[in-house]
Protein backbone atom coordinates (compact mmCIF):
# COMPACT_ATOMS: atom_id res chain seq x y z
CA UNK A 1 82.34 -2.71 186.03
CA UNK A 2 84.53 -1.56 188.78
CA UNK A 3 87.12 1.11 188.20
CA UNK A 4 89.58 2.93 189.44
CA UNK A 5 90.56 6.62 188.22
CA UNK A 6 93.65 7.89 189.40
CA UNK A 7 93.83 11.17 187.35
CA UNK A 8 91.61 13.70 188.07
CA UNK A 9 91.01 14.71 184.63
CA UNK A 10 89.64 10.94 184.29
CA UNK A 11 87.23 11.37 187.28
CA UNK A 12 86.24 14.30 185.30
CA UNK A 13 85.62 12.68 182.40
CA UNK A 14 83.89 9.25 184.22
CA UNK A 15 81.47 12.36 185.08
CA UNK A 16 80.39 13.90 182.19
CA UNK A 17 80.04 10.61 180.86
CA UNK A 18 77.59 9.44 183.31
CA UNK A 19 79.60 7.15 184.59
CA UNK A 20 80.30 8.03 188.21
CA UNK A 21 78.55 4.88 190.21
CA UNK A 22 81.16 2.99 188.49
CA UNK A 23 84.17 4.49 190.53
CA UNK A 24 85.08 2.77 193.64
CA UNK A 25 88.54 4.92 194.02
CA UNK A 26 90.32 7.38 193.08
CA UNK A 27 93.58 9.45 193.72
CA UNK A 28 93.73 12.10 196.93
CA UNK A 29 93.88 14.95 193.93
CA UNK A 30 90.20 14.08 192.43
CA UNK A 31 87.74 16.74 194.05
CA UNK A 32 85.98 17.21 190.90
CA UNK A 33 82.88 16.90 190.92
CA UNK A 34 81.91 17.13 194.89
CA UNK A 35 80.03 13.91 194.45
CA UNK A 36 83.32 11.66 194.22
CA UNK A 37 84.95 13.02 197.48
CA UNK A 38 83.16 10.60 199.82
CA UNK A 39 85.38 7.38 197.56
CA UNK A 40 88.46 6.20 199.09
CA UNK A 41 91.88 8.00 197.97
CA UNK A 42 94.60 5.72 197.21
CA UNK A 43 97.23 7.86 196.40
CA UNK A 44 98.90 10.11 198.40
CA UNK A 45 101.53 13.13 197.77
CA UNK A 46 105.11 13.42 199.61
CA UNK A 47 105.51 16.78 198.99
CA UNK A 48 103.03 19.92 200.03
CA UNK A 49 102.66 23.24 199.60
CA UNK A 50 102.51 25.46 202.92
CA UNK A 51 104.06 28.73 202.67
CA UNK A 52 103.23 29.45 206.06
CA UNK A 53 105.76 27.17 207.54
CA UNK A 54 108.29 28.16 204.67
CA UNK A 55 107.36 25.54 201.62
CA UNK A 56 106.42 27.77 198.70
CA UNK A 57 107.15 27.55 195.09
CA UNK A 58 110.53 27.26 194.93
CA UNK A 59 110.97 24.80 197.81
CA UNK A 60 108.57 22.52 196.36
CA UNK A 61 110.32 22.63 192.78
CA UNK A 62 113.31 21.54 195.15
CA UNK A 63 112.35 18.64 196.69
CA UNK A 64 110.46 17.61 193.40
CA UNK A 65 114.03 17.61 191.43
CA UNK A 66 115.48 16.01 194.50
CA UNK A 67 113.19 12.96 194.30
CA UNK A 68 113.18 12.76 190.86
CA UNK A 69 117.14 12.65 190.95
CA UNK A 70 116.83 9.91 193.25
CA UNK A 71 114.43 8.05 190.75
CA UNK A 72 111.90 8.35 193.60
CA UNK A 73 108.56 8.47 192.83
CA UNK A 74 106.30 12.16 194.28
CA UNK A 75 103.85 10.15 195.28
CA UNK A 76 102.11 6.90 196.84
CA UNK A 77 99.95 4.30 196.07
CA UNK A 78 98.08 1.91 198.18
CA UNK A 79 98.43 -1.08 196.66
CA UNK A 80 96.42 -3.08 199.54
CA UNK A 81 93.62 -0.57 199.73
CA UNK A 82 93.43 -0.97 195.49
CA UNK A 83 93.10 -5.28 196.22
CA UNK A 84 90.22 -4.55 198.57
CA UNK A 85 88.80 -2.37 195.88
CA UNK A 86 88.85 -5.11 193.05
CA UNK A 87 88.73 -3.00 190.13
CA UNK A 88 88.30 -4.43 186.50
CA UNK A 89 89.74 -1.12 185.46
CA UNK A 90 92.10 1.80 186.15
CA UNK A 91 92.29 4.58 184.51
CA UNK A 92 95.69 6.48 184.86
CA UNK A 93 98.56 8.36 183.01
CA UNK A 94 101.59 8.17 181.08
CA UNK A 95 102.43 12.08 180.31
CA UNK A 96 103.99 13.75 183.56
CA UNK A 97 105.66 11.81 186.61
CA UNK A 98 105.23 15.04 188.82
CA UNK A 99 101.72 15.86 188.21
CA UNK A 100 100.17 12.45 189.17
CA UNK A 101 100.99 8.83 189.73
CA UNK A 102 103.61 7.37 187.62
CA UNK A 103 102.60 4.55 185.03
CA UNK A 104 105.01 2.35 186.18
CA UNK A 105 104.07 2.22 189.42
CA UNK A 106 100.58 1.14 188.69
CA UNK A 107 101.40 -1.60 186.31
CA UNK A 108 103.15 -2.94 189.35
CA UNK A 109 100.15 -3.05 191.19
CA UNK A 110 97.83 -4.38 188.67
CA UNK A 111 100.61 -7.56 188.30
CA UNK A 112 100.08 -7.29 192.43
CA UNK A 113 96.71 -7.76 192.11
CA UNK A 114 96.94 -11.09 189.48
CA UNK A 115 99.53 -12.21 191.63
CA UNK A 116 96.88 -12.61 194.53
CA UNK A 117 93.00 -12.79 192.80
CA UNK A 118 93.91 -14.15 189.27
CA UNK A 119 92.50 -11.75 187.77
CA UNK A 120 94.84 -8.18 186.09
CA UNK A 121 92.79 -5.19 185.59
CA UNK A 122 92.73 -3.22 182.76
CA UNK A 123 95.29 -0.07 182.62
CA UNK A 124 93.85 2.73 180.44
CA UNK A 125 97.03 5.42 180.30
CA UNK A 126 96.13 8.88 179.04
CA UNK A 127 98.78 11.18 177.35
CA UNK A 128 97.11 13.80 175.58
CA UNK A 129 98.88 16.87 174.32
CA UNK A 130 96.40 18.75 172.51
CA UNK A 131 92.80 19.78 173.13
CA UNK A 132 91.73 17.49 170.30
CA UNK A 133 93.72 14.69 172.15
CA UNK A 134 91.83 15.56 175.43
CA UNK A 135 88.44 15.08 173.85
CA UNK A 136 89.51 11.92 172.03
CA UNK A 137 89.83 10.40 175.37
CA UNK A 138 86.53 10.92 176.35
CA UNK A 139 85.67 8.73 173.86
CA UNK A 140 88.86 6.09 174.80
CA UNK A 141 87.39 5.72 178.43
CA UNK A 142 83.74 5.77 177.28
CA UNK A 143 84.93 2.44 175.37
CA UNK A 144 86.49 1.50 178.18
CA UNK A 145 83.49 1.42 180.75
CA UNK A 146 81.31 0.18 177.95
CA UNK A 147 79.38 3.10 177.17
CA UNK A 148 80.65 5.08 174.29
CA UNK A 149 77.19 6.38 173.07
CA UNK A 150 77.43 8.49 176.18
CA UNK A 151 80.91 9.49 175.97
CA UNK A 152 79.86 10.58 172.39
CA UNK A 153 77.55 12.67 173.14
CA UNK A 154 79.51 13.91 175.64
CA UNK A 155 82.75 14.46 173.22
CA UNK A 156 80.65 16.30 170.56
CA UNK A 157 79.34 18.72 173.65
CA UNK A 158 82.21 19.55 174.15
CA UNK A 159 84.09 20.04 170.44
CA UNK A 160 80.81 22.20 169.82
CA UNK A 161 81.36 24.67 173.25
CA UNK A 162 85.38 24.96 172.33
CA UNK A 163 84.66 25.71 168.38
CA UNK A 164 81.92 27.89 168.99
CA UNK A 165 83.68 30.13 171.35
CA UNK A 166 86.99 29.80 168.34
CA UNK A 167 84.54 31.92 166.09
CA UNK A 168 84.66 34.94 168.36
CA UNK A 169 88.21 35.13 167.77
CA UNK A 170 89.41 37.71 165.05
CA UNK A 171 92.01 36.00 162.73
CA UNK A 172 93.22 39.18 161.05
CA UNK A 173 93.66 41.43 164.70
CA UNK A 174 96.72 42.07 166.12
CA UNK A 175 97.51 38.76 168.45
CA UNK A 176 98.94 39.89 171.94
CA UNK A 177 102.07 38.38 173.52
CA UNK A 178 100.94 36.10 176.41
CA UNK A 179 103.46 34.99 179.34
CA UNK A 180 101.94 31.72 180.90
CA UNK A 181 103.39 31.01 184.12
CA UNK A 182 102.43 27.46 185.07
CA UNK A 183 104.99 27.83 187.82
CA UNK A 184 106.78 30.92 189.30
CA UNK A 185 109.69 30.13 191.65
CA UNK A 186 111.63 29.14 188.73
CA UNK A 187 109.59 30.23 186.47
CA UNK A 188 107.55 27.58 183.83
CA UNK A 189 106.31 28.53 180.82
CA UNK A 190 103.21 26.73 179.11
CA UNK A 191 103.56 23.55 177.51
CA UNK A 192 101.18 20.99 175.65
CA UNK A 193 97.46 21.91 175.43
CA UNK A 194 97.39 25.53 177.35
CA UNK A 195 99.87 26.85 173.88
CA UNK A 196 97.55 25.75 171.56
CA UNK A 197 94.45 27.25 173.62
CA UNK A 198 96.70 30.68 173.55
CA UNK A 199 97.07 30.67 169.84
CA UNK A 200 93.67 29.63 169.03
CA UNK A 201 92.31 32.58 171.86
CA UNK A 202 93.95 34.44 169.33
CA UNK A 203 97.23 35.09 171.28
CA UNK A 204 101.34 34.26 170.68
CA UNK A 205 102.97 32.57 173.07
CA UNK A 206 106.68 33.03 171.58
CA UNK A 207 109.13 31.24 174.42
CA UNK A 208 106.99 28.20 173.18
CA UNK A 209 105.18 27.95 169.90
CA UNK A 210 103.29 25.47 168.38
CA UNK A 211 104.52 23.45 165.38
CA UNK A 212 103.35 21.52 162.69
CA UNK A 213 103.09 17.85 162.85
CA UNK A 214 105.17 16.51 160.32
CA UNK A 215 103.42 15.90 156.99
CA UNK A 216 100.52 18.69 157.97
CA UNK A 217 102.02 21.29 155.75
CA UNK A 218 101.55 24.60 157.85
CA UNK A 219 98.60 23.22 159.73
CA UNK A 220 96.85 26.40 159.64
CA UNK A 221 92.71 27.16 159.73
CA UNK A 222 90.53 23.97 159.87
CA UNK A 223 93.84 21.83 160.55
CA UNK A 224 94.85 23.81 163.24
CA UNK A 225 94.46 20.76 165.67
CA UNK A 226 97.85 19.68 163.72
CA UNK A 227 99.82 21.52 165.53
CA UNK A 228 101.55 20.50 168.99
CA UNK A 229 103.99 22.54 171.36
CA UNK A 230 106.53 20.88 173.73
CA UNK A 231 106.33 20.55 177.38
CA UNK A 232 106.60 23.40 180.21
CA UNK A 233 110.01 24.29 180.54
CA UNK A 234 111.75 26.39 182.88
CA UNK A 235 113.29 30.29 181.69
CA UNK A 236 115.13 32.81 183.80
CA UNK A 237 113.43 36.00 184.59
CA UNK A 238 115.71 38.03 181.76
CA UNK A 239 114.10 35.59 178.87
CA UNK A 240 110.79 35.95 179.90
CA UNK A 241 111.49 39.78 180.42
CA UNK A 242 112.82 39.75 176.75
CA UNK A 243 109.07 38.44 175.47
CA UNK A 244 107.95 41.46 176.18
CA UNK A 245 104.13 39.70 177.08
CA UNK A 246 100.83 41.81 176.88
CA UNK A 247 99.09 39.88 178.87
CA UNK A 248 100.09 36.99 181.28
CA UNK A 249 98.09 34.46 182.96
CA UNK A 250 99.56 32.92 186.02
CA UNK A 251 98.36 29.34 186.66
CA UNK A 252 100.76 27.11 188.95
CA UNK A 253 100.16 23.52 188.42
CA UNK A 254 98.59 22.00 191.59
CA UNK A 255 97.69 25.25 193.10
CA UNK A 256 94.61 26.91 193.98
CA UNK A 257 93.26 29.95 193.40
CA UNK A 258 94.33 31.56 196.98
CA UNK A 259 97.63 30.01 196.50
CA UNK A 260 98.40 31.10 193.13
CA UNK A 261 97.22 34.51 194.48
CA UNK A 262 100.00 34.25 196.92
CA UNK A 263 102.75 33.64 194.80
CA UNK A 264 101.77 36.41 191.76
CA UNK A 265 102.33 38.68 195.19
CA UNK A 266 105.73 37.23 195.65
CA UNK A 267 106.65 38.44 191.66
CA UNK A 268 105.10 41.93 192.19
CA UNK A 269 107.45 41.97 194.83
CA UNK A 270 110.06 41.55 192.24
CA UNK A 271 111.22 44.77 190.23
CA UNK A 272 111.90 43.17 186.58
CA UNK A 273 108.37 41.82 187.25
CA UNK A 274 106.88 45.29 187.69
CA UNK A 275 108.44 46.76 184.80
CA UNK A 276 106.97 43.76 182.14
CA UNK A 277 104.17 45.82 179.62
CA UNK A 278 101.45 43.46 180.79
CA UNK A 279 102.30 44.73 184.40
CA UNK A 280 101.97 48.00 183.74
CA UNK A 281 98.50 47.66 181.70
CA UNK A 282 97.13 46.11 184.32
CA UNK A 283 96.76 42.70 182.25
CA UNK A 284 97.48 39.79 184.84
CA UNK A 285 95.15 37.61 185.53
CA UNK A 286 95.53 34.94 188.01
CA UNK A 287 93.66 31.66 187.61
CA UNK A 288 92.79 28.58 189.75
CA UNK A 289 95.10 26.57 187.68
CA UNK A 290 94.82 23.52 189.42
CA UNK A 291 91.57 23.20 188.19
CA UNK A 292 91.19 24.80 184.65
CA UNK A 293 94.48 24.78 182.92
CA UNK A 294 96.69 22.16 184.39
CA UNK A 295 93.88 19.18 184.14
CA UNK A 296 94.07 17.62 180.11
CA UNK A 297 90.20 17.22 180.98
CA UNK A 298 86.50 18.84 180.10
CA UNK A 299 87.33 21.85 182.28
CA UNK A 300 89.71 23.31 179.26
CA UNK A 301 86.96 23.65 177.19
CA UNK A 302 85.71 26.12 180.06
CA UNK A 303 89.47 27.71 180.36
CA UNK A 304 89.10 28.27 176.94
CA UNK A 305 86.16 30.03 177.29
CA UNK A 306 87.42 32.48 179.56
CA UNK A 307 91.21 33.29 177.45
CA UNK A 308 88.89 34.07 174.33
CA UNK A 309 86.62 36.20 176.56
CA UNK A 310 89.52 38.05 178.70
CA UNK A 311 92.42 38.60 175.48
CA UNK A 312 89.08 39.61 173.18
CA UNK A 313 87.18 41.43 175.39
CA UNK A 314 84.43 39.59 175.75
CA UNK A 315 83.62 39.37 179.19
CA UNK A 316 79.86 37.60 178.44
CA UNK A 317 81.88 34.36 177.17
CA UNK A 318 83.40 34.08 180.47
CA UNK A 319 82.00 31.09 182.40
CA UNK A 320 79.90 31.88 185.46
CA UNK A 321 82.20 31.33 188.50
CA UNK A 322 85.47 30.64 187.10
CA UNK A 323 88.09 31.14 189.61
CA UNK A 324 90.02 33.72 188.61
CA UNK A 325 91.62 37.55 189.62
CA UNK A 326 92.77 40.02 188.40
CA UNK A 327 96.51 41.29 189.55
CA UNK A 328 96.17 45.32 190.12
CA UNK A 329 99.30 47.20 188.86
């Protein structure tokens, strides 16, 4: 087996499975776990982040909706680099042309690559929206790299860690308005997976609820994996103001922990920002979302460790070394 991840919350899964000597490639946005950084990249990005020569949030969410306007896609792939490589499989996705690769584009390469060898790999397309989704493909590319005992073991792990940690979670407490900012300059609100991990932290995340999967009645206790909430959307400052949150978590997709840092300092800059409840409480935390929030991989099982321990007060069910801050008032 020779394959090909080009999602980083693939790599991360090839990982826990065991399965890392199998990867001959990868995209330029898998650094998860260190081991896989010496593989060759075969994507690239056309748009980056560098507020010190003036490309910050809001210039980036420009150029992405100018390229997606133009049906262009954010990002490259190497097509000749990916022949050398010869892979039997690549794993990529279907759910999100600005976070990654688009699906498209890599079916065109795989008919490339019959086109010249013969031989079409295998395309594995993830497009999870829910936490029970993202642990379902553990098992899917387990299968796929012929070792699903592994990526069972692996899968239970994991469903074990994220409904242990549900336990500490008071059903009958008040539940705390949550603002999730998965991008500031316009401002995104959660989407997918990170509303359901609010809800079941024990939170409300009201600009963007979960619902109930048709025929699931009201999906509620041990069906609570029933219910799914639409994608990130953008909201003006005045409808987020009108939420009212608690507590808010700020997260930009793609964006490390520094960076993220940098633009919560651009809101507190911002008056209406000041003024929100959580603001005043001193409840913002700011999180390496790039790693724990915005990856449908293993690592949400960890960011849901750390929402039940920081909304519940339990700091001791916060992972060691999870890259987060707290925003002073």
């Amino acid at each position: 087996m020779r394959a090909v991840s080009l999602l980083p919350s693939a790599t991360e899964i090839v990982s826990i499975i065991g399965a890392d000597a199998l990867l001959v490639g990868r995209s330029h946005e898998c650094d998860f776990p260190d081991r896989i950084a010496g593989l060759p990249a075969l994507t690239s990005q056309r748009t980056h982040y560098d507020p010190a020569h003036g490309i910050g949030a809001q210039e980036i969410d420009r150029a992405v909706r100018q390229q997606l306007d133009a049906h262009d896609s954010l990002y490259r792939l190497d097509v000749d680099r990916l022949l050398e490589l010869a892979p039997d499989l690549i794993i990529t996705q279907d759910l999100c042309d600005v976070c990654s690769i688009d699906l498209e584009t890599v079916r065109g390469a795989a008919r490339t690559i019959a086109e010249r060898t013969g031989a079409e790999p295998e395309i594995v397309s993830l497009d999870p929206h829910t936490i029970e989704a993202v642990i379902d493909d553990v098992h899917r590319v387990g299968r796929a790299m012929g070792l699903p005992e592994k990526a069972r073991d692996a899968a239970v792990t994991l469903r074990d860690r994220f409904f242990r940690t549900e336990e500490h979670v008071n059903a009958f407490a008040a539940k705390p308005i949550v603002g999730f900012l998965e991008w500031t300059d316009p401002l995104f609100i959660a989407g997918h997976w990170n509303v359901e991990l609010i809800e079941r932290a024990g939170g409300r995340h009201p600009l963007n609820e979960t619902v109930a999967k048709s025929g699931h009645g009201a999906a509620e206790g041990p069906m609570r994996g029933e219910r799914v909430a639409g994608k990130s959307v953008a909201v003006t400052p005045e409808v987020f103001n009108a939420s009212q949150p608690d507590a808010i978590v700020i997260a930009p997709c793609g964006l490390t922990l520094d960076q993220a840092w940098y633009e919560a300092e651009r809101l507190m800059e911002q008056a209406w920002f000041r003024e929100l409840p959580a603001v005043k409480a001193g409840r913002v935390a700011v999180v390496d979302g790039s790693a724990m929030f915005n990856r449908p991989g293993p690592r949400l099982v960890d960011a849901f460790e750390w929402l039940v321990g920081w909304l519940n007060d339990r700091p001791e069910l916060i992972p060691i070394d999870f890259p987060w801050r707290e925003l002073g008032t």
